[in-house]
N, C-alpha and C. Protein backbone atom coordinates (compact mmCIF):
# COMPACT_ATOMS: atom_id res chain seq x y z
N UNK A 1 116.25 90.42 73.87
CA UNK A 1 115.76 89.17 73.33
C UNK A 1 115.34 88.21 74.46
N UNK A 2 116.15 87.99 75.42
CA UNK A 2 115.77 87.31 76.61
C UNK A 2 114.14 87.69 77.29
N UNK A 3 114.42 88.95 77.74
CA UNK A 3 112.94 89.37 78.09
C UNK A 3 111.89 88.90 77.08
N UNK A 4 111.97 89.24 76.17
CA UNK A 4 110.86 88.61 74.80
C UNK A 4 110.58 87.13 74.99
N UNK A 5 111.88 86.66 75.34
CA UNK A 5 111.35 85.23 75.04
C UNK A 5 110.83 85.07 76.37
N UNK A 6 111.40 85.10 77.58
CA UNK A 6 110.86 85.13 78.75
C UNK A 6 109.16 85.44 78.79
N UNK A 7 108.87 86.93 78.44
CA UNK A 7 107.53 87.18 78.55
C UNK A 7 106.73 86.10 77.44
N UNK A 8 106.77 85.89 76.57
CA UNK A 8 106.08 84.94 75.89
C UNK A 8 105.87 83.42 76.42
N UNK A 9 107.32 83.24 77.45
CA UNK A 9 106.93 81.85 77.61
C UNK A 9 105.98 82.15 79.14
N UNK A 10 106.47 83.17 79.97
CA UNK A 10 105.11 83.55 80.49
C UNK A 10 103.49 83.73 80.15
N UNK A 11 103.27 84.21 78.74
CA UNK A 11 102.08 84.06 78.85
C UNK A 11 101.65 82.87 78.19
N UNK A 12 102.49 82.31 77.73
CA UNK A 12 101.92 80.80 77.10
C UNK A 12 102.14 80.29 78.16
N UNK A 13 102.24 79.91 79.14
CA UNK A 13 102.29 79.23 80.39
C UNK A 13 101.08 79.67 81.34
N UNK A 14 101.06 80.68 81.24
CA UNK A 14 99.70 80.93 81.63
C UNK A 14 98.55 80.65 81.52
N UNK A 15 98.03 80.36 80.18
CA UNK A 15 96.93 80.09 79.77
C UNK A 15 97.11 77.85 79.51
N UNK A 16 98.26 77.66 80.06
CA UNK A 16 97.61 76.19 80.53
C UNK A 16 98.18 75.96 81.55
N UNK A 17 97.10 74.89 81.86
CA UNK A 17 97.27 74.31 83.34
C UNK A 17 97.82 72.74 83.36
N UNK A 18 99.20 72.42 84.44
CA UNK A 18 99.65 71.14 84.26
C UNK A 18 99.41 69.96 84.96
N UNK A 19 98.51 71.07 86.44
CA UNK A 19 98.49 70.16 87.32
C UNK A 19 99.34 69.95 88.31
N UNK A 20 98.94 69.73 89.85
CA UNK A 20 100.00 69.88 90.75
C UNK A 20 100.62 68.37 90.42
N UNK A 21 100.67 67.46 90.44
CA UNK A 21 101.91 66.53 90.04
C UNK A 21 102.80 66.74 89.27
N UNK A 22 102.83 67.62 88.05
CA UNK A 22 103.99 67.88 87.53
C UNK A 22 105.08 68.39 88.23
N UNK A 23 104.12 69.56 89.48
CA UNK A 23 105.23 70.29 90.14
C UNK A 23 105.80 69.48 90.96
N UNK A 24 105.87 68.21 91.26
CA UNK A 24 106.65 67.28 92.17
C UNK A 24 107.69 66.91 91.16
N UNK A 25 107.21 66.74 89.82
CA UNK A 25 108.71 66.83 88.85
C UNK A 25 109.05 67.21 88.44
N UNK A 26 108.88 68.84 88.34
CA UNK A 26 109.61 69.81 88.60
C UNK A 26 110.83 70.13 89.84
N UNK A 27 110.19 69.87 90.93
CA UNK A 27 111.16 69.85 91.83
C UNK A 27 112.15 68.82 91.90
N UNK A 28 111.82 67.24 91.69
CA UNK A 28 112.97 66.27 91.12
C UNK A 28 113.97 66.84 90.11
N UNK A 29 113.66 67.33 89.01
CA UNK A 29 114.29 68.25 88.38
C UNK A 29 115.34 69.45 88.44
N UNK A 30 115.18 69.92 89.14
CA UNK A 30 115.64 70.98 90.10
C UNK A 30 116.77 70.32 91.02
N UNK A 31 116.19 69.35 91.39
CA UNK A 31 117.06 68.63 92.58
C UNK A 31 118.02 68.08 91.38
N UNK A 32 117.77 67.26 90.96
CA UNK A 32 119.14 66.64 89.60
C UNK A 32 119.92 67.87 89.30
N UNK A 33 119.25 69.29 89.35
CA UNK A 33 120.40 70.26 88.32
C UNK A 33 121.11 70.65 89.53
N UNK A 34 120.70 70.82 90.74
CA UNK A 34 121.32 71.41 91.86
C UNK A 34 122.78 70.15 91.97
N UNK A 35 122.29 68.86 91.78
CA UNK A 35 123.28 67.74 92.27
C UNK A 35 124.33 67.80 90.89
N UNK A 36 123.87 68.26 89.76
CA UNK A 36 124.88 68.45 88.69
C UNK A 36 125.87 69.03 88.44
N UNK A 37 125.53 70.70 89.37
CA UNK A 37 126.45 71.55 89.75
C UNK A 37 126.84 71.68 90.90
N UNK A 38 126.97 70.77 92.03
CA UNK A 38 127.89 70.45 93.00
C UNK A 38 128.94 69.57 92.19
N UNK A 39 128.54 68.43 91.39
CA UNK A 39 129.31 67.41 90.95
C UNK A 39 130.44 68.14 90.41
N UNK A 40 129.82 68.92 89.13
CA UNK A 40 130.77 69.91 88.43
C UNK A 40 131.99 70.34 89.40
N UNK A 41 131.49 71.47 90.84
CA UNK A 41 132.44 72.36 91.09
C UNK A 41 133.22 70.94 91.70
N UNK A 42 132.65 70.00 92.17
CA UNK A 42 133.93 68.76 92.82
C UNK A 42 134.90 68.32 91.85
N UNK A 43 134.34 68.40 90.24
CA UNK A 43 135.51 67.99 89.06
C UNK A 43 136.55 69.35 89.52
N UNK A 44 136.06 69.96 89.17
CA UNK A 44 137.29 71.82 88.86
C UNK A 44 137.83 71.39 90.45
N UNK A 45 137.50 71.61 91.29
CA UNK A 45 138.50 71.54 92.31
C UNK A 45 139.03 70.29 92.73
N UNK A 46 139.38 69.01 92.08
CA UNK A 46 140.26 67.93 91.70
C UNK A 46 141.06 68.18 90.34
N UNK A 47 140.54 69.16 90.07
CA UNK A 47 141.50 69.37 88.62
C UNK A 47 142.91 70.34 88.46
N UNK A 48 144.27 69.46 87.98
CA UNK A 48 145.05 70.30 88.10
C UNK A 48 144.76 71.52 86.98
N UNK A 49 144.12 71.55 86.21
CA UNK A 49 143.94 72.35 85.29
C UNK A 49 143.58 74.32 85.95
N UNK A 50 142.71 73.71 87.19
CA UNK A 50 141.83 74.48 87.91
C UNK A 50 142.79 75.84 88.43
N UNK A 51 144.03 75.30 89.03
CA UNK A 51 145.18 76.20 89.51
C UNK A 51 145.28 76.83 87.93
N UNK A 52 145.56 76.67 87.30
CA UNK A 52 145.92 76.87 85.91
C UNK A 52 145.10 78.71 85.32
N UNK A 53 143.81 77.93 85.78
CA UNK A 53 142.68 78.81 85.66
C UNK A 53 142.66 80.52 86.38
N UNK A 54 143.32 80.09 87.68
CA UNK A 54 143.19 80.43 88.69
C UNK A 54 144.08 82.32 88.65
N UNK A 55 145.20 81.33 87.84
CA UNK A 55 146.57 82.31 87.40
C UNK A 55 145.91 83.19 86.41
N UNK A 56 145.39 82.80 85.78
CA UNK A 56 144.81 83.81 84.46
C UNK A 56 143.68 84.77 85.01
N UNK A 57 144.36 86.01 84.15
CA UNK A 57 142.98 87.21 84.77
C UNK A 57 142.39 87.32 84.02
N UNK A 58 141.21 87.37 84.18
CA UNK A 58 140.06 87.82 83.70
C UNK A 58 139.46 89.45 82.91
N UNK A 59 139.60 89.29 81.37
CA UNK A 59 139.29 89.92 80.47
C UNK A 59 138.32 91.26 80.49
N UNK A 60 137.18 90.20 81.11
CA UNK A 60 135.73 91.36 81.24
C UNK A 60 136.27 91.90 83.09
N UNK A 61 136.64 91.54 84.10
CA UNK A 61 137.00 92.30 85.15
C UNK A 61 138.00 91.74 85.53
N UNK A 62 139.33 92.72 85.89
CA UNK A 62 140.26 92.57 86.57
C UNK A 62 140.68 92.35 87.66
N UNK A 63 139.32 92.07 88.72
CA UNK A 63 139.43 91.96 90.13
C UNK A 63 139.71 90.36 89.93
N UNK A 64 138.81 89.36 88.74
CA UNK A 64 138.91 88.21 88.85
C UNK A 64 139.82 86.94 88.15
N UNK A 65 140.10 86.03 88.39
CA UNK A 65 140.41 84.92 87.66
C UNK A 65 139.73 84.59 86.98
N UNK A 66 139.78 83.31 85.54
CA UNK A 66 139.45 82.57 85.04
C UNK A 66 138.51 81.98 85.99
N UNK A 67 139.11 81.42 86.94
CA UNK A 67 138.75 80.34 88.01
C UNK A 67 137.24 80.78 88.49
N UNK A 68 137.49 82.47 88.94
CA UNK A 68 136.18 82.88 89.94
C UNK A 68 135.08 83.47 88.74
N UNK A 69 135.34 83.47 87.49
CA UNK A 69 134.47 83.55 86.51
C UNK A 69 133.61 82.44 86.42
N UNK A 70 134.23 81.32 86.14
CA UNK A 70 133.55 79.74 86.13
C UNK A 70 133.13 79.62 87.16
N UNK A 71 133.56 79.68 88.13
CA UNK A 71 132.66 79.37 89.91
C UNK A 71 131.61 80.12 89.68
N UNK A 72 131.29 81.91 89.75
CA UNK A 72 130.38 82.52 89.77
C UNK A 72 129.46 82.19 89.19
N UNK A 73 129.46 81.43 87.46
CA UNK A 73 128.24 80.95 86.58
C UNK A 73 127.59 79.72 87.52
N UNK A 74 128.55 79.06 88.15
CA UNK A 74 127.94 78.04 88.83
C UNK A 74 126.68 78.02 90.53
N UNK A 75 127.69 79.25 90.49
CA UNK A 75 127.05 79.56 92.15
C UNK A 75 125.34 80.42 91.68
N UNK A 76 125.93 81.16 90.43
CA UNK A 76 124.09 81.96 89.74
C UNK A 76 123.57 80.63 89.61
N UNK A 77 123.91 79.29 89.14
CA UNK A 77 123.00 78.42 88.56
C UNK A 77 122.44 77.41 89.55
N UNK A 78 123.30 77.67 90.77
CA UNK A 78 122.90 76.82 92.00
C UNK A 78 121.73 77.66 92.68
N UNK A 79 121.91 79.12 93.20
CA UNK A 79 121.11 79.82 93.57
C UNK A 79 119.62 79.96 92.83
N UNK A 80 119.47 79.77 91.39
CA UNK A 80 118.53 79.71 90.30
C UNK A 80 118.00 78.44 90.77
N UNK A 81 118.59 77.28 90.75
CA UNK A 81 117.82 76.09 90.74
C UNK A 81 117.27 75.82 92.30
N UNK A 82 117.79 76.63 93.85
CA UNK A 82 117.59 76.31 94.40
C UNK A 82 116.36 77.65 94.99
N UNK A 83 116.14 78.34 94.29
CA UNK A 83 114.99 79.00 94.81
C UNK A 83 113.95 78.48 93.87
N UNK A 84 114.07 78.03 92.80
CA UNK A 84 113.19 77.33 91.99
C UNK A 84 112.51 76.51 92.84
N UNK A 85 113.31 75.53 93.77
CA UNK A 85 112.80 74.33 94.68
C UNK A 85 111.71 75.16 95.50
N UNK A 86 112.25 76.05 96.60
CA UNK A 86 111.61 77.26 97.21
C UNK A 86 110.18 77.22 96.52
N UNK A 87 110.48 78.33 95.58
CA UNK A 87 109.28 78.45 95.21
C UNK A 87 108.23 77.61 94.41
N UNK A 88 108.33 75.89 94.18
CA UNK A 88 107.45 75.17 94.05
C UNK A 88 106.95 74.54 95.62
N UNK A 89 107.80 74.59 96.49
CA UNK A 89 107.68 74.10 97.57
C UNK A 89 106.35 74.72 98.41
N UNK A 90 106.85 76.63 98.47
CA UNK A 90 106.20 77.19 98.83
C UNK A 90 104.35 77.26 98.04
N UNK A 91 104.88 77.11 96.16
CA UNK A 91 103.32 76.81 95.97
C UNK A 91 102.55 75.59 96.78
N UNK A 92 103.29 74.58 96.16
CA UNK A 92 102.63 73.22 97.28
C UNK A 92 101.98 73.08 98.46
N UNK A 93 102.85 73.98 99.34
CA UNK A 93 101.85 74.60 100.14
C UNK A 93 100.75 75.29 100.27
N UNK A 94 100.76 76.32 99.62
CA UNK A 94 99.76 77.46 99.73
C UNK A 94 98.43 77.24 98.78
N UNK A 95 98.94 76.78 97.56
CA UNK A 95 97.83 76.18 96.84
C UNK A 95 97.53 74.82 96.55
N UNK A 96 97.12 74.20 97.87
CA UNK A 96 96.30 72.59 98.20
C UNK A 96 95.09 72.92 97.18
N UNK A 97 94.45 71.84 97.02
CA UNK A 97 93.68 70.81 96.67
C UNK A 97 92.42 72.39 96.53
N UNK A 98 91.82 72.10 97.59
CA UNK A 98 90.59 72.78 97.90
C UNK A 98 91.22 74.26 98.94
N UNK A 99 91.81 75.12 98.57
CA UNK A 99 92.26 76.37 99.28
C UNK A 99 91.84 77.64 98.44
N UNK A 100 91.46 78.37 99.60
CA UNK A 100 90.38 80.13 99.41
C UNK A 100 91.58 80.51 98.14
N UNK A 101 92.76 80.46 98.14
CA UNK A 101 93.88 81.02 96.98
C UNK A 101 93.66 80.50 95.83
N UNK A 102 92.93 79.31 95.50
CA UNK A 102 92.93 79.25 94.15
C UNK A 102 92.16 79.63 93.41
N UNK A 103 90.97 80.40 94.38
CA UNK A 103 89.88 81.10 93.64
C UNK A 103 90.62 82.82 93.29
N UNK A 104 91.20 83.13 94.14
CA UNK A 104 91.72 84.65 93.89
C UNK A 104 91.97 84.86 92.60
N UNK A 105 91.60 86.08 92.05
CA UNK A 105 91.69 86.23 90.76
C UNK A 105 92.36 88.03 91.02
N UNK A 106 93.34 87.93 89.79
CA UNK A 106 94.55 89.65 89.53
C UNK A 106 93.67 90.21 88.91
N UNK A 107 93.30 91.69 88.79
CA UNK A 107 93.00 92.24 87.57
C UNK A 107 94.07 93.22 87.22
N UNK A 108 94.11 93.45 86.08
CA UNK A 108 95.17 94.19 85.36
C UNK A 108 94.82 94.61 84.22
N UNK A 109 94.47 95.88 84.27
CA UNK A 109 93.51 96.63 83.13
C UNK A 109 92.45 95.60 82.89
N UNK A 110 92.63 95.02 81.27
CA UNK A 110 91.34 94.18 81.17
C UNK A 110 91.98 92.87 81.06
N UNK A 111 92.76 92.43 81.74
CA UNK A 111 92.78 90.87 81.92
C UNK A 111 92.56 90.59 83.63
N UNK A 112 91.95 89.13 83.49
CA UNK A 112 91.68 89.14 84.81
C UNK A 112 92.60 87.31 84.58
N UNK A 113 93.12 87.54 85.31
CA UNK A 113 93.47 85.66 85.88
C UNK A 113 94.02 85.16 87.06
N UNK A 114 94.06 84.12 87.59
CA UNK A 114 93.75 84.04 88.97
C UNK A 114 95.20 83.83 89.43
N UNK A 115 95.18 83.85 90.74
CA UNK A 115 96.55 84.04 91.42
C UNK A 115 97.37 82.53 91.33
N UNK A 116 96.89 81.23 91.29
CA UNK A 116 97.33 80.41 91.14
C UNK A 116 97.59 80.01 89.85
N UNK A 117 97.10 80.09 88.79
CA UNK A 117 97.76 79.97 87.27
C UNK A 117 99.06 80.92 87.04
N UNK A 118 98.94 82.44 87.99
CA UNK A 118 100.20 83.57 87.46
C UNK A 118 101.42 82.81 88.54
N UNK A 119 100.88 82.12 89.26
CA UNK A 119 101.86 81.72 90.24
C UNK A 119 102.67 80.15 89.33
N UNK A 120 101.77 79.36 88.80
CA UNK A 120 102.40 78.49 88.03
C UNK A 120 102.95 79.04 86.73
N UNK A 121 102.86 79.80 86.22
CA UNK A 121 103.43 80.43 85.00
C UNK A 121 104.75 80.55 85.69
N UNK A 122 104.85 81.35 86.49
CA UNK A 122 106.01 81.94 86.89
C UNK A 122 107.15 80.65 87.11
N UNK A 123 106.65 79.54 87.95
CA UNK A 123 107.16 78.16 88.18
C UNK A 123 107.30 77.73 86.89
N UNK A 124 106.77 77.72 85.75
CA UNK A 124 107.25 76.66 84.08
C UNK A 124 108.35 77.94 83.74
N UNK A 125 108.42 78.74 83.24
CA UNK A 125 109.05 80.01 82.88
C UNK A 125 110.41 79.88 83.65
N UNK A 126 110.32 79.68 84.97
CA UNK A 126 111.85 79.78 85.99
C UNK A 126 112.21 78.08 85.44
N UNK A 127 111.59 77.01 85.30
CA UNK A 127 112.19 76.17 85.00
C UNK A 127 112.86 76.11 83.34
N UNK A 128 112.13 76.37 82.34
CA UNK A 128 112.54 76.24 81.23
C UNK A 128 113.95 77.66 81.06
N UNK A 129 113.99 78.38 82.32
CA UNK A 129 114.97 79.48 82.41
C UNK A 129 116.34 78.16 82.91
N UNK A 130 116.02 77.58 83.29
CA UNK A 130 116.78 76.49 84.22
C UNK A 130 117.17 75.50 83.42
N UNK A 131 116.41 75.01 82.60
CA UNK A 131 116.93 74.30 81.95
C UNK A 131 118.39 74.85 80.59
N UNK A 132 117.97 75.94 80.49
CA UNK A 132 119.02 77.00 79.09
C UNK A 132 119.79 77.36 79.83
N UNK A 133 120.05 77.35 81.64
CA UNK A 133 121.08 77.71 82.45
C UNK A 133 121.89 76.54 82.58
N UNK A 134 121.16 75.23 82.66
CA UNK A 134 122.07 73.94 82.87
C UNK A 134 122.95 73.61 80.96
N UNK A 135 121.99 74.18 80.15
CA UNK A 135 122.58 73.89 79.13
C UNK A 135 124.06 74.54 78.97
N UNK A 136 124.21 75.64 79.79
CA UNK A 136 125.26 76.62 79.57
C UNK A 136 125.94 76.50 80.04
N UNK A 137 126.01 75.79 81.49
CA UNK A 137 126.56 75.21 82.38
C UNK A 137 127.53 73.77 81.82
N UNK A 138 126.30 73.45 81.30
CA UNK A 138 127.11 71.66 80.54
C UNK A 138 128.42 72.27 79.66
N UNK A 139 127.77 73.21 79.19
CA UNK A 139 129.25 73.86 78.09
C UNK A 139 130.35 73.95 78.35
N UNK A 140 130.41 74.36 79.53
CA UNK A 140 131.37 75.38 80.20
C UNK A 140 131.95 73.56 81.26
N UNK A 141 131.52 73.00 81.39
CA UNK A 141 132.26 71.65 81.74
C UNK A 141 132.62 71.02 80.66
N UNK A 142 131.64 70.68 79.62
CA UNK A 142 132.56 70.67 78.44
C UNK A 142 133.83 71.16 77.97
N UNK A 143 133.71 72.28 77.39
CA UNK A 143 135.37 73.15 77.79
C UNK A 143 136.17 72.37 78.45
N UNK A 144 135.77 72.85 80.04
CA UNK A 144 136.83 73.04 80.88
C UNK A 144 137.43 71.23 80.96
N UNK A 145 136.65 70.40 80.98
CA UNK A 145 136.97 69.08 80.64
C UNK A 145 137.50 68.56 79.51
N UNK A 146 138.09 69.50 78.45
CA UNK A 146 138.67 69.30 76.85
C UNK A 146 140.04 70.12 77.45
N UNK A 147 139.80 70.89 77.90
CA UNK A 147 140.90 72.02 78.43
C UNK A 147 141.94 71.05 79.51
N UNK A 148 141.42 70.88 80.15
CA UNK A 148 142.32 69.37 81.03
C UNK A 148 142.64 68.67 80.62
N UNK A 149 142.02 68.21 79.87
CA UNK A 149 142.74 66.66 78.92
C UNK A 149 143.67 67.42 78.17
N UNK A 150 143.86 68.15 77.77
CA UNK A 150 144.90 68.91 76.91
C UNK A 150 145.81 69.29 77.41
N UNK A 151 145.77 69.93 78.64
CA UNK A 151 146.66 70.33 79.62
C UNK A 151 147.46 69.56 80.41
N UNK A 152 147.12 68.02 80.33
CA UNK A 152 147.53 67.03 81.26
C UNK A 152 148.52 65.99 80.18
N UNK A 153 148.76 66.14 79.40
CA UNK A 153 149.27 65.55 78.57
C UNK A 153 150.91 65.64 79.14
């Protein structure tokens, strides 16, 4: 199901164009989710709850804690948002204003479209991936912030 939705929002992303200013808020964007999940892991590690976590093993693998389950979603969602930055950064660069790359055009059987639209597809697609990662993320502080208050009583 993921792939499905993924490829669809790829090719509907494809066929419009947003304009390089959006991708400057895109990357603001990016930067807020990156600063959301530092904030996060600074709550869990002020939290006595966190030791708590720490003790409990983990269901789906036994090598881990509670604790390094919740870290790991965070560290995928930091790494996600921070190559996201990367790779608008790196477009910004490469495809200026007036540059030989924005004329390049893919062919692929019988579609032809140019290297800078497949390159912004890919940039809306990793963000709206980013955004359903921060949503999942908020959850999981949710929780764990209901789970403390409960625990601290």
């Amino acid at each position: 199901m993921k792939a499905l939705v993924g490829t669809f929002l790829f090719v509907f992303f494809s066929f419009h164009s947003f304009g390089n200013d959006s991708f400057s808020s895109l990357l603001s964007l990016n930067s807020i989710f990156i600063g959301f999940a530092l904030t996060s892991l600074t709550v869990f590690a002020n939290s006595p709850y966190s030791r708590r976590l720490y003790n409990i093993e983990c269901k789906e693998d036994n090598s881990k804690t509670l604790l390094h389950k919740l870290i790991d979603k965070y560290k995928v969602g930091v790494r996600h948002y921070f190559y996201s930055i990367l790779s608008i950064l790196l477009y910004m660069i490469c495809f200026p204003e007036k540059s030989i790359l924005n004329s390049l055009v893919i062919h692929v059987e019988e579609f032809n479209f140019g290297l800078k639209s497949f390159v912004e597809s890919l940039i809306w697609t990793n963000t709206v991936y980013a955004l359903f990662l921060t949503k999942k993320l908020l959850e999981d502080l949710y929780s764990f912030t209901l789970q403390s208050g409960k625990r601290t009583k």
